[in-house]
C-alpha atoms as a PDB file:
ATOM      1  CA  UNK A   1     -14.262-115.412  12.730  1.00  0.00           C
ATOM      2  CA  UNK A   2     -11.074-116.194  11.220  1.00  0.00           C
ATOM      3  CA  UNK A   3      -7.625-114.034  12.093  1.00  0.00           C
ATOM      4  CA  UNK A   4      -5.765-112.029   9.416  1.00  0.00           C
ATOM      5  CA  UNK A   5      -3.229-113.788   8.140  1.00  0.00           C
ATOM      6  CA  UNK A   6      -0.216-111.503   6.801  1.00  0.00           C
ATOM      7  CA  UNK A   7       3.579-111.606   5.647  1.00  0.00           C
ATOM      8  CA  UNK A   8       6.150-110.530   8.911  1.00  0.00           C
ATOM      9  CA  UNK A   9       9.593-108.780   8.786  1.00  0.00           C
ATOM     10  CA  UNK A  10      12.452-107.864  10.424  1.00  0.00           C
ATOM     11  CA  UNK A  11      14.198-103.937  10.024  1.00  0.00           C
ATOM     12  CA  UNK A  12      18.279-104.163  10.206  1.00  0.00           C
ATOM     13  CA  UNK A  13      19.219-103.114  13.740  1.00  0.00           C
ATOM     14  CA  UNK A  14      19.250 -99.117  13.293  1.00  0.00           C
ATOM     15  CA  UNK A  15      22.680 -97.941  15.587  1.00  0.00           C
ATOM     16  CA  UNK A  16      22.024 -94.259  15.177  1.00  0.00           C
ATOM     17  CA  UNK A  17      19.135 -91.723  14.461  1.00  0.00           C
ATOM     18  CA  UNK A  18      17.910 -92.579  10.735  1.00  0.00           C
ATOM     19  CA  UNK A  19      15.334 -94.392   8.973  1.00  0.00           C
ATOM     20  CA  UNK A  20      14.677 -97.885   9.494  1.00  0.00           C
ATOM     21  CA  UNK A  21      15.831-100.484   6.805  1.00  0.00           C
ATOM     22  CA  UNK A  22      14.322-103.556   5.557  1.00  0.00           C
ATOM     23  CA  UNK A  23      17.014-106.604   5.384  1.00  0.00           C
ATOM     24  CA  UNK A  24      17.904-105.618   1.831  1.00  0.00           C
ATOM     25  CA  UNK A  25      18.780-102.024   2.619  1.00  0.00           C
ATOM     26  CA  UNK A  26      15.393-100.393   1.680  1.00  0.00           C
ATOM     27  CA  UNK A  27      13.654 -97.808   3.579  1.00  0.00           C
ATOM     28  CA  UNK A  28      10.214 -99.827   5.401  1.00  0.00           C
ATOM     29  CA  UNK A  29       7.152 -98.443   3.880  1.00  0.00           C
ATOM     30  CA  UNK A  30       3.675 -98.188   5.262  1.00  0.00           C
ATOM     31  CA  UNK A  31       3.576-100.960   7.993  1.00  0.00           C
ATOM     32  CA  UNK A  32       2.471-102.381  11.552  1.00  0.00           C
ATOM     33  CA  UNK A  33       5.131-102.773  14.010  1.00  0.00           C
ATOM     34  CA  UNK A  34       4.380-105.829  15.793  1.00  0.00           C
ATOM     35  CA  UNK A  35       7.282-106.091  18.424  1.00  0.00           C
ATOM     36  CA  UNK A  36      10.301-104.010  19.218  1.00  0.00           C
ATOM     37  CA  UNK A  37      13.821-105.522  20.568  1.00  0.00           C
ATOM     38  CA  UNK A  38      16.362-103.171  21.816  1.00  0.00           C
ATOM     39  CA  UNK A  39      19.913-104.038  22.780  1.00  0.00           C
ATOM     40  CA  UNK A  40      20.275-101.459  25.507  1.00  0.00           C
ATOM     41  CA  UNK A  41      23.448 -99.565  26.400  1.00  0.00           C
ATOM     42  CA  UNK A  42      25.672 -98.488  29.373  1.00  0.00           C
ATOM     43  CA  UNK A  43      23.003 -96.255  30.264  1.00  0.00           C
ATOM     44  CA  UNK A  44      19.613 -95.579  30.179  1.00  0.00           C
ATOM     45  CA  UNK A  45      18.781 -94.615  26.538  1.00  0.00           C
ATOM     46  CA  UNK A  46      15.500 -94.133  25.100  1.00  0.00           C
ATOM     47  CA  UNK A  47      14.296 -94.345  21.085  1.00  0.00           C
ATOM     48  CA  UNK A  48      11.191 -92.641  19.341  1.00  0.00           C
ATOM     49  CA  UNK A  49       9.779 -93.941  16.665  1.00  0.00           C
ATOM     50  CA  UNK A  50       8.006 -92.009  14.330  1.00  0.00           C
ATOM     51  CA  UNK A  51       5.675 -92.122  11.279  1.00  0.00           C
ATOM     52  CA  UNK A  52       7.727 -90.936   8.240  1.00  0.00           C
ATOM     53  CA  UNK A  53      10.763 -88.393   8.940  1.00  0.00           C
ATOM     54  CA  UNK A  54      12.486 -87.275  11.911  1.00  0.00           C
ATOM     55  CA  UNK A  55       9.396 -84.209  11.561  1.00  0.00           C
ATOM     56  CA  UNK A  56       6.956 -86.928  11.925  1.00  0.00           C
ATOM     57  CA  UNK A  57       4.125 -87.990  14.281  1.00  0.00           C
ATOM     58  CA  UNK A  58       5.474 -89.882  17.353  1.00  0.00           C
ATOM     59  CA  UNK A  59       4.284 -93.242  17.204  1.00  0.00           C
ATOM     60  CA  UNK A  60       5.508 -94.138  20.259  1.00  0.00           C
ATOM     61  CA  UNK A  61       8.652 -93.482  22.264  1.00  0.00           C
ATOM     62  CA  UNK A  62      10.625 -96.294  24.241  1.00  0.00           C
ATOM     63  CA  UNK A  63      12.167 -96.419  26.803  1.00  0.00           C
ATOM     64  CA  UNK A  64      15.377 -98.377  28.063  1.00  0.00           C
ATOM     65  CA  UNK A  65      17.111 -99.129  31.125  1.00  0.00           C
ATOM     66  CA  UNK A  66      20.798 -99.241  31.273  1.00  0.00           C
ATOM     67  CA  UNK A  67      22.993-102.494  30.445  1.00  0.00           C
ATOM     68  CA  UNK A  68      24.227-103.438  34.032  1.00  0.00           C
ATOM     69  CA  UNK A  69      19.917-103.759  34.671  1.00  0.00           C
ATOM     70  CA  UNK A  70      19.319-105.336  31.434  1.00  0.00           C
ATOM     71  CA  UNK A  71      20.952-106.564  28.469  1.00  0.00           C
ATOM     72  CA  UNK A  72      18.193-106.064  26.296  1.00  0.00           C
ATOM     73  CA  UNK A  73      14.090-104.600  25.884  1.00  0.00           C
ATOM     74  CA  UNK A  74      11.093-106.782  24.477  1.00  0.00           C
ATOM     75  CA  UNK A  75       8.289-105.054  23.748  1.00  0.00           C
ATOM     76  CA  UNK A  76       5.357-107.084  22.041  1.00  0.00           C
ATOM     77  CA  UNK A  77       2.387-104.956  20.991  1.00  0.00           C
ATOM     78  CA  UNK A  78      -0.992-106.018  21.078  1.00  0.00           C
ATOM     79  CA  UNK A  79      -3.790-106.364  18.008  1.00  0.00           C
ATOM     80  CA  UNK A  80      -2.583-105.632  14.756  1.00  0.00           C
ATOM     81  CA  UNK A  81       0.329-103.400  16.001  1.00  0.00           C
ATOM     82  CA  UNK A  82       0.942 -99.775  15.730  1.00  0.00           C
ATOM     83  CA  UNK A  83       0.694 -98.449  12.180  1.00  0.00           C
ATOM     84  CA  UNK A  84       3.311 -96.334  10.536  1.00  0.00           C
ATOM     85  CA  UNK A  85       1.481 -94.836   7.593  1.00  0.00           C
ATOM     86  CA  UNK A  86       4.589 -93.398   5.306  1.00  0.00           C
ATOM     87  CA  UNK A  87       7.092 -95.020   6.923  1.00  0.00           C
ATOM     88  CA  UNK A  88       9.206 -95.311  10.102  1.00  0.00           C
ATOM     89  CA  UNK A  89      12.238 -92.977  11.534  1.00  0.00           C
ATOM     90  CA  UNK A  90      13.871 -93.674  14.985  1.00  0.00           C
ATOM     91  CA  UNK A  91      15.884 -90.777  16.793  1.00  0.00           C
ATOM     92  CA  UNK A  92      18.391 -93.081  19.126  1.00  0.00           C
ATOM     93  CA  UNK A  93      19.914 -91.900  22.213  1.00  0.00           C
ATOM     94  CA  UNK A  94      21.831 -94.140  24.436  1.00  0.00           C
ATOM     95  CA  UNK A  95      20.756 -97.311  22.556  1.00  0.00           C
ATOM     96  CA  UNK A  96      23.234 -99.826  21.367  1.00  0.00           C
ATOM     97  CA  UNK A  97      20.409-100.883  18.462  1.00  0.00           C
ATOM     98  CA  UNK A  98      16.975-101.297  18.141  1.00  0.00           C
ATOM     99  CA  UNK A  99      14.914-103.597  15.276  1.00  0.00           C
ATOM    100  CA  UNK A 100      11.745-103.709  14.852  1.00  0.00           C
ATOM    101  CA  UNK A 101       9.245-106.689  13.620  1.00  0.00           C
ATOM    102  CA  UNK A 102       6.356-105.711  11.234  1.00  0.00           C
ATOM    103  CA  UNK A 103       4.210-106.858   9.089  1.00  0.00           C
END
């Protein structure tokens, strides 16, 4: 059986609660997140992603530890990823940034 083959990308780093942008400054439409780096903060933070708007399903909520533990989070998902159907929103707290990889 042969694998699917598909296009990846990279969100800008999102700072603050907000919709996550492609690298040309575009909201991310339907897509699969395939890994998730955070650059964590001073202290434990967490972020939850979510299909859509701030009002929509949690796709899945991550936590971080704080800097002086570790400077940053890699989280690489299994399968095809976790699928964001309309879009993705991330509600930050305590996180210096977080960008996702999708495809």
């Amino acid at each position: 059986m042969a694998s699917m083959q598909y296009d990846v990308f990279a969100t800008q780093p999102l700072t603050s609660t907000g919709d996550f942008l492609n690298q040309n400054g575009l909201a991310v439409p339907r897509a699969r997140i395939k890994s998730i780096y955070t650059v964590n903060d001073t202290a434990e933070g967490s972020v939850v992603i979510r299909d859509g708007s701030d009002t929509g399903p949690v796709l899945i909520t991550v936590n971080t530890p704080a800097k002086a533990t570790a400077g940053f989070t890699v989280i690489l998902l299994p399968g095809e990823g976790i699928l964001a159907s309309t879009g993705l929103h991330g509600t930050v707290t305590d996180v210096a940034s977080i960008t996702l990889i999708y495809g």
